[in-house]
N, C-alpha and C. Protein backbone atom coordinates (compact mmCIF):
# COMPACT_ATOMS: atom_id res chain seq x y z
N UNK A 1 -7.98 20.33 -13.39
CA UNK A 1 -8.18 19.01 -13.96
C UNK A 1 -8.73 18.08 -12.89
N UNK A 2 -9.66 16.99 -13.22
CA UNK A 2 -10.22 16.39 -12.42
C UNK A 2 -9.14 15.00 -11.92
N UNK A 3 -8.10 15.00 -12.47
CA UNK A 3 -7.55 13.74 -11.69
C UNK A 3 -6.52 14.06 -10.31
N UNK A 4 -6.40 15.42 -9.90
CA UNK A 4 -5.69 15.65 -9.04
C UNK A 4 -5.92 15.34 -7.57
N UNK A 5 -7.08 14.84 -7.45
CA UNK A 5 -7.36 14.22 -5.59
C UNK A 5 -7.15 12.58 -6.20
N UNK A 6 -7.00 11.85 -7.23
CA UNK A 6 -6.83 10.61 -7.09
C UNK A 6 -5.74 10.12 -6.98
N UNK A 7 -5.01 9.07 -6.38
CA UNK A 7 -3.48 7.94 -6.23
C UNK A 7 -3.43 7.79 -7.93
N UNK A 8 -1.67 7.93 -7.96
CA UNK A 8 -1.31 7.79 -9.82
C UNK A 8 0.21 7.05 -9.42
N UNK A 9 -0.11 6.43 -10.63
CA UNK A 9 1.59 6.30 -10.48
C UNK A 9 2.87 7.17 -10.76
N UNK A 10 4.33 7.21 -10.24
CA UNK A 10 4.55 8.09 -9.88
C UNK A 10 6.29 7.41 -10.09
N UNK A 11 7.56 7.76 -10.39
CA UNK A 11 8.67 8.18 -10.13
C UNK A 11 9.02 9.36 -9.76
N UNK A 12 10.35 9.43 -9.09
CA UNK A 12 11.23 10.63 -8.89
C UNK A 12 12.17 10.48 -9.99
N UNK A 13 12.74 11.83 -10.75
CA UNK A 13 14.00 11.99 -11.58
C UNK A 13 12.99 11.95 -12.67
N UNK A 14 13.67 12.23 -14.15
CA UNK A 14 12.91 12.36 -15.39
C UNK A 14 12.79 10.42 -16.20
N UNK A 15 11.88 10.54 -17.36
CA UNK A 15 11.89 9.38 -17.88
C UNK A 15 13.07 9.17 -18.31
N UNK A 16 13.07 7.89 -18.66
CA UNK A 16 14.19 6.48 -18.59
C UNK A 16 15.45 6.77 -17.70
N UNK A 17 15.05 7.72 -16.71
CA UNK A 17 16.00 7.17 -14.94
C UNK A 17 15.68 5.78 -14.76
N UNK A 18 16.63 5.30 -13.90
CA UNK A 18 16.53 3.72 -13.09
C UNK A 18 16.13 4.34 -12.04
N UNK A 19 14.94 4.58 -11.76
CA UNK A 19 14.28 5.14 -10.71
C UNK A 19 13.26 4.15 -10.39
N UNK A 20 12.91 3.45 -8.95
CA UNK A 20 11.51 2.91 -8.74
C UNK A 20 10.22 3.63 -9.04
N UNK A 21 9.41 3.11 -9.76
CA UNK A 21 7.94 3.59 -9.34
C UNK A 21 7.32 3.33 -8.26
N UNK A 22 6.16 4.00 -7.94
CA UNK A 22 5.59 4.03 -6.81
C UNK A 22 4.05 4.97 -6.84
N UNK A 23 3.17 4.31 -6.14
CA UNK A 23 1.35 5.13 -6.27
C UNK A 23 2.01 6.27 -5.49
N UNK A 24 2.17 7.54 -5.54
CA UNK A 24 1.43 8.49 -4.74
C UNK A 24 0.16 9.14 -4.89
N UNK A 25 0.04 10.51 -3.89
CA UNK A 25 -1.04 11.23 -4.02
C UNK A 25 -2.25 9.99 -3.41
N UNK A 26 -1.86 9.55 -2.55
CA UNK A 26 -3.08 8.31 -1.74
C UNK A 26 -3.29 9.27 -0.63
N UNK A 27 -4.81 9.15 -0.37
CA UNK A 27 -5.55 9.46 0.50
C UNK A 27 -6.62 9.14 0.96
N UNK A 28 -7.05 9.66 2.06
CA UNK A 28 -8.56 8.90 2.76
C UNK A 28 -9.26 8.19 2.49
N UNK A 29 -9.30 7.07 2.46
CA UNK A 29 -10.20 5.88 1.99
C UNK A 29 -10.03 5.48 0.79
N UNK A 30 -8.75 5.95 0.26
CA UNK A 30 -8.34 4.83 -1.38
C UNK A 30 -8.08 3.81 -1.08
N UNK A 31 -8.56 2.80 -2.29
CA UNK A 31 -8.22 1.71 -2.25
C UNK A 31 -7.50 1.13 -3.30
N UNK A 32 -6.37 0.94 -3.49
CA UNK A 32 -5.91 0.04 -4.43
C UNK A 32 -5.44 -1.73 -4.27
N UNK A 33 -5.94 -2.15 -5.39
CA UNK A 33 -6.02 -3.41 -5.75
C UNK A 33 -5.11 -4.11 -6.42
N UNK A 34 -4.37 -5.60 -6.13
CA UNK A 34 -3.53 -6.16 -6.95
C UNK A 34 -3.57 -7.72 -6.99
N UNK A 35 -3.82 -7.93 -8.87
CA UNK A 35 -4.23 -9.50 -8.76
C UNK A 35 -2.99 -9.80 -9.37
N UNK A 36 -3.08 -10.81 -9.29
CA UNK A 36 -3.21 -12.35 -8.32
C UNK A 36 -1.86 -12.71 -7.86
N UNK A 37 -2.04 -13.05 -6.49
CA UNK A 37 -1.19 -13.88 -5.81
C UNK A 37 -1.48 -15.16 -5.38
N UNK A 38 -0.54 -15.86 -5.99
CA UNK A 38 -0.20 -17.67 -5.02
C UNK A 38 0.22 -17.27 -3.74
N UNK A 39 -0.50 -17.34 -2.71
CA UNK A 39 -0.42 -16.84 -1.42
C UNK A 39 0.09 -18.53 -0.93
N UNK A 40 0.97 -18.66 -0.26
CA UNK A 40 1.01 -19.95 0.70
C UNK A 40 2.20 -19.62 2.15
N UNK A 41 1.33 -20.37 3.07
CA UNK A 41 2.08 -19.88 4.28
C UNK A 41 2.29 -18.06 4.54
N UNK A 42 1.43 -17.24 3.74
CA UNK A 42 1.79 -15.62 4.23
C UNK A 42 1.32 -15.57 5.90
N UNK A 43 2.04 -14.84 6.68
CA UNK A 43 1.73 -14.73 8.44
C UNK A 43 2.19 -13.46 8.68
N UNK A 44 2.61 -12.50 7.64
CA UNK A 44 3.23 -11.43 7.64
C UNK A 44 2.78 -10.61 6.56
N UNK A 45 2.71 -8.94 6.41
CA UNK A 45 2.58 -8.36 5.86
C UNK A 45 3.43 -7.17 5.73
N UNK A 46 4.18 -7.10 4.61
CA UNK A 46 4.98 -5.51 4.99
C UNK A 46 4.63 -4.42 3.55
N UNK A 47 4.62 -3.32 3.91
CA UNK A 47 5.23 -1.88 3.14
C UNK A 47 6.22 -1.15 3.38
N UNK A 48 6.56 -0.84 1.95
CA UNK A 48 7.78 0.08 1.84
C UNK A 48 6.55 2.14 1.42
N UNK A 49 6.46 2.44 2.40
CA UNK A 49 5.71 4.10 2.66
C UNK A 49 6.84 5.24 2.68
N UNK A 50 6.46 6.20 2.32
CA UNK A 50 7.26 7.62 2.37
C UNK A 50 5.79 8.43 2.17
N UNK A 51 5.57 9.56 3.30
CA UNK A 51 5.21 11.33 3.11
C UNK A 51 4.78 11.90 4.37
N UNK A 52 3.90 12.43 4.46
CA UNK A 52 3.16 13.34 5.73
C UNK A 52 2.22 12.52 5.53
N UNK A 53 2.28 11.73 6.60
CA UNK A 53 0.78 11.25 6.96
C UNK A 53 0.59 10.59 8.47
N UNK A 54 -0.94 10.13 8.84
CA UNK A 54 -0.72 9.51 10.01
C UNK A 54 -1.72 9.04 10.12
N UNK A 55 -1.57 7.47 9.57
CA UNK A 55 -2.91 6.76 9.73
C UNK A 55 -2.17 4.97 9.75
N UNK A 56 -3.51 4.65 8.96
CA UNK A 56 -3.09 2.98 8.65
C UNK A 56 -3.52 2.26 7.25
N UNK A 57 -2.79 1.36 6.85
CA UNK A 57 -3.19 0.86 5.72
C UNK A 57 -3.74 -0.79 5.93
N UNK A 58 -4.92 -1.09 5.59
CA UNK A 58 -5.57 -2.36 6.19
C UNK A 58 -5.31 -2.77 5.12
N UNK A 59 -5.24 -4.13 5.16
CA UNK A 59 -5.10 -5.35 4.21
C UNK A 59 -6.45 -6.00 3.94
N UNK A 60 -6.62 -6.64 2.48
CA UNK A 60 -8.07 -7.38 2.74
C UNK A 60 -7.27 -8.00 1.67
N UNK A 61 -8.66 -9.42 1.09
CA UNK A 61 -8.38 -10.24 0.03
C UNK A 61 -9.13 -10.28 -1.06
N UNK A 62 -10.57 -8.86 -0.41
CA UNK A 62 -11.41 -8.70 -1.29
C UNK A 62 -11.72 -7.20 -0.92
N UNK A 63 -11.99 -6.38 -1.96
CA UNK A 63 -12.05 -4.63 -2.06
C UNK A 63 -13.10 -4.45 -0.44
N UNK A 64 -14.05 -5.52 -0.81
CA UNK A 64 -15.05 -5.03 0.71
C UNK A 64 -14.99 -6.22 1.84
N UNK A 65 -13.67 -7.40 1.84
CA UNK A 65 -13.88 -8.03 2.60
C UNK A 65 -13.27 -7.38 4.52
N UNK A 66 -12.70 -8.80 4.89
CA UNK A 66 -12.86 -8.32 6.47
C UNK A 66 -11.12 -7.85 6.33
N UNK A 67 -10.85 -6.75 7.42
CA UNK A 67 -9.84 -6.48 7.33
C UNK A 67 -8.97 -7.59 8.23
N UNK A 68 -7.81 -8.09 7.28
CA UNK A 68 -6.71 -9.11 7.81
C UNK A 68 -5.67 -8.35 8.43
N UNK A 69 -4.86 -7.09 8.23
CA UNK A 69 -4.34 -6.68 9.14
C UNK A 69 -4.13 -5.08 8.64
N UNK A 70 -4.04 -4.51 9.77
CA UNK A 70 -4.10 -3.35 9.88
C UNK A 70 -2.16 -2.18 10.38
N UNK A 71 -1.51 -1.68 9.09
CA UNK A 71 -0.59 -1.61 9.38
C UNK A 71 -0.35 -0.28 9.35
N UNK A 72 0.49 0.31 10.87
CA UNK A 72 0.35 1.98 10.98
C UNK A 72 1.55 2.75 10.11
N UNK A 73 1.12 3.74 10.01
CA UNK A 73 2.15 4.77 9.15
C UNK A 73 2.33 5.79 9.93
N UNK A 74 3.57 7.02 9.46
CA UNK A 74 3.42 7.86 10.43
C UNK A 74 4.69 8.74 9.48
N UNK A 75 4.29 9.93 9.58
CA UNK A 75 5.32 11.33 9.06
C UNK A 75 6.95 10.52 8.58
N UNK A 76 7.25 10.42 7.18
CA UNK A 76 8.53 10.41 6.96
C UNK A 76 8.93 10.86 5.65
N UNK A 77 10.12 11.27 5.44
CA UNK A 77 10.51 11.98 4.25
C UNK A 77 11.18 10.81 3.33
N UNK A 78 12.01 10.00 3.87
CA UNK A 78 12.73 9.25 3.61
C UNK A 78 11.46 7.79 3.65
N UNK A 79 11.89 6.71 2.64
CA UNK A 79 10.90 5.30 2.53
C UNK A 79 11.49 4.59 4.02
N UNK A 80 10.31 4.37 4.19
CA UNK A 80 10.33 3.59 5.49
C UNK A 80 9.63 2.07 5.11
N UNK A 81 10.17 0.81 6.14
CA UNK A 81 9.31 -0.47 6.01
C UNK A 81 8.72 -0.60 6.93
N UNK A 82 7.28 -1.22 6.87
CA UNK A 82 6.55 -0.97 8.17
C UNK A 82 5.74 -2.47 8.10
N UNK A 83 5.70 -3.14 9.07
CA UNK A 83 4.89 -4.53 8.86
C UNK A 83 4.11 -5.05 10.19
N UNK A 84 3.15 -5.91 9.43
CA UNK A 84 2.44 -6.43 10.81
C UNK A 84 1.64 -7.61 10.90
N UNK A 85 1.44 -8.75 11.69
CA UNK A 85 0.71 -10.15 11.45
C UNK A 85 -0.48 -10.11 10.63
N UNK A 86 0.07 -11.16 9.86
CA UNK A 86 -1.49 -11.14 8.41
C UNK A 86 -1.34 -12.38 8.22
N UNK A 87 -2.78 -13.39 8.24
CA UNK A 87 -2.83 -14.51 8.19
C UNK A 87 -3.38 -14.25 6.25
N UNK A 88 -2.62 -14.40 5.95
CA UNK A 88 -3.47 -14.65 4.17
C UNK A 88 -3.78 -16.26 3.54
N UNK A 89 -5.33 -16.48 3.81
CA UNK A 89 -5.58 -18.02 3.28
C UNK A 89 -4.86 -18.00 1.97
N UNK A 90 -4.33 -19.65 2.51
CA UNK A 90 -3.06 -20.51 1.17
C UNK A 90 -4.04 -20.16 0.01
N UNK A 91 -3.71 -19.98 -1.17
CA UNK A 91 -4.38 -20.09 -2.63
C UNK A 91 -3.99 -19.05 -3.18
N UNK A 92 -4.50 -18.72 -4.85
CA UNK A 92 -4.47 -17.72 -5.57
C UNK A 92 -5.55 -16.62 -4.68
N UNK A 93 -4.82 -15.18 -4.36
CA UNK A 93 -5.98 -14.01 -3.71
C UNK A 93 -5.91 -12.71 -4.47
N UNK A 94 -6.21 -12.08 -4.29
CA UNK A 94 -5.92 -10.76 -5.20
C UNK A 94 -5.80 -9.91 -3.40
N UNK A 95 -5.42 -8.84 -3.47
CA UNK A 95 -4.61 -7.83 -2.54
C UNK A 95 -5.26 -6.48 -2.65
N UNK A 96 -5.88 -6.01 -2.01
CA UNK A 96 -6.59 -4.73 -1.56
C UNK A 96 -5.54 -4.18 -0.28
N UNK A 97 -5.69 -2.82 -0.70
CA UNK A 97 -4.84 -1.90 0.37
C UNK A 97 -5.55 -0.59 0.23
N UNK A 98 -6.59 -0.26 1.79
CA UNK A 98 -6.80 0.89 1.68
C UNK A 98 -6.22 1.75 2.82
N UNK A 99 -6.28 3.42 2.39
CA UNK A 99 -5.75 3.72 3.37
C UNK A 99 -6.50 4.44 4.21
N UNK A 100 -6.50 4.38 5.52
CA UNK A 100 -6.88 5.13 6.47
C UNK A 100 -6.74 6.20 7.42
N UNK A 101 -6.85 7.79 7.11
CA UNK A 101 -6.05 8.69 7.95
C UNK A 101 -5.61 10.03 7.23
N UNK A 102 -5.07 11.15 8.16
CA UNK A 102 -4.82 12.45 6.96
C UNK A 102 -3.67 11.98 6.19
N UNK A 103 -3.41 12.91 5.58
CA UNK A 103 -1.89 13.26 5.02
C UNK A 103 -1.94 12.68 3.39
N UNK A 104 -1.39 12.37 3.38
CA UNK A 104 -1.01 11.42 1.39
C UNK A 104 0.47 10.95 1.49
N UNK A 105 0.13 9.67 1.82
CA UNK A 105 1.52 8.93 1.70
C UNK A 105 1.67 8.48 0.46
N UNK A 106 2.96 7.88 0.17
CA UNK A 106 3.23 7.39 -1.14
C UNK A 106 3.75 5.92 -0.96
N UNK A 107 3.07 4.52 -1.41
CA UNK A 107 3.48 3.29 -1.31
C UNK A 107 4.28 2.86 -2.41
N UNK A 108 5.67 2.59 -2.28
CA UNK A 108 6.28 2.23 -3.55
C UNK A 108 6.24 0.51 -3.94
N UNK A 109 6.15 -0.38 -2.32
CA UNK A 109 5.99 -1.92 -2.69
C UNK A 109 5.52 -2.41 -1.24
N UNK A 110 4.83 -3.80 -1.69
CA UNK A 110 4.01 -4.29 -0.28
C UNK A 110 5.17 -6.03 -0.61
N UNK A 111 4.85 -6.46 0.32
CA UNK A 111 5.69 -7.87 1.17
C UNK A 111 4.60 -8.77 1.36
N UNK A 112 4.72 -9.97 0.79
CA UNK A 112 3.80 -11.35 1.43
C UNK A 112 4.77 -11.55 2.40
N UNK A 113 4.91 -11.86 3.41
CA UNK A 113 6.24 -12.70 4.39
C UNK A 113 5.79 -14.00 4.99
């Protein structure tokens, strides 16, 4: 089937568990997108990541704009939080996250801070 190299959404345990969702199956140069945020005062950026991987996930405010911050990942089984300085201009932005690097991590939630 052709959707098996793309990021899907994803729980652990069967349907109607109280289980979080979460994208896995992310890899090399995906990008996923999320509108809209009232961004004010963000100076921080965090993720909650879990799998085999070892790269970075850059932040933007637009699918091809400049990267605002660049946050590393690295091999874990267990969800890890990982964060790093991100100036996000005050206003409504929409949220691009691509990733950069081997492996296929799985992002279950990202942090304005």
């Amino acid at each position: 089937m052709g959707g098996e190299g793309f990021p899907k959404v994803m729980q652990d345990g069967r349907d109607g568990d109280e289980e979080p969702g979460y994208i896995g199956n992310i890899r090399n140069s995906a990008t996923m997108g999320f509108k809209y945020f009232d961004c004010r005062g963000v100076r921080e950026f965090g993720i909650v990541v879990r799998g085999y991987c070892d790269g970075v996930f850059e932040v933007r405010t637009a699918w091809d704009g400049a990267v605002l911050a660049a946050i590393r990942v690295r091999n874990s089984n267990v969800w890890e939080e990982y964060k790093a300085p991100c100036e996000i201009p005050d206003g409504v932005q929409a949220i691009y996250l691509t990733y950069k690097g081997g492996g296929n991590p799985s992002l279950r939630t990202f942090m304005l801070l």
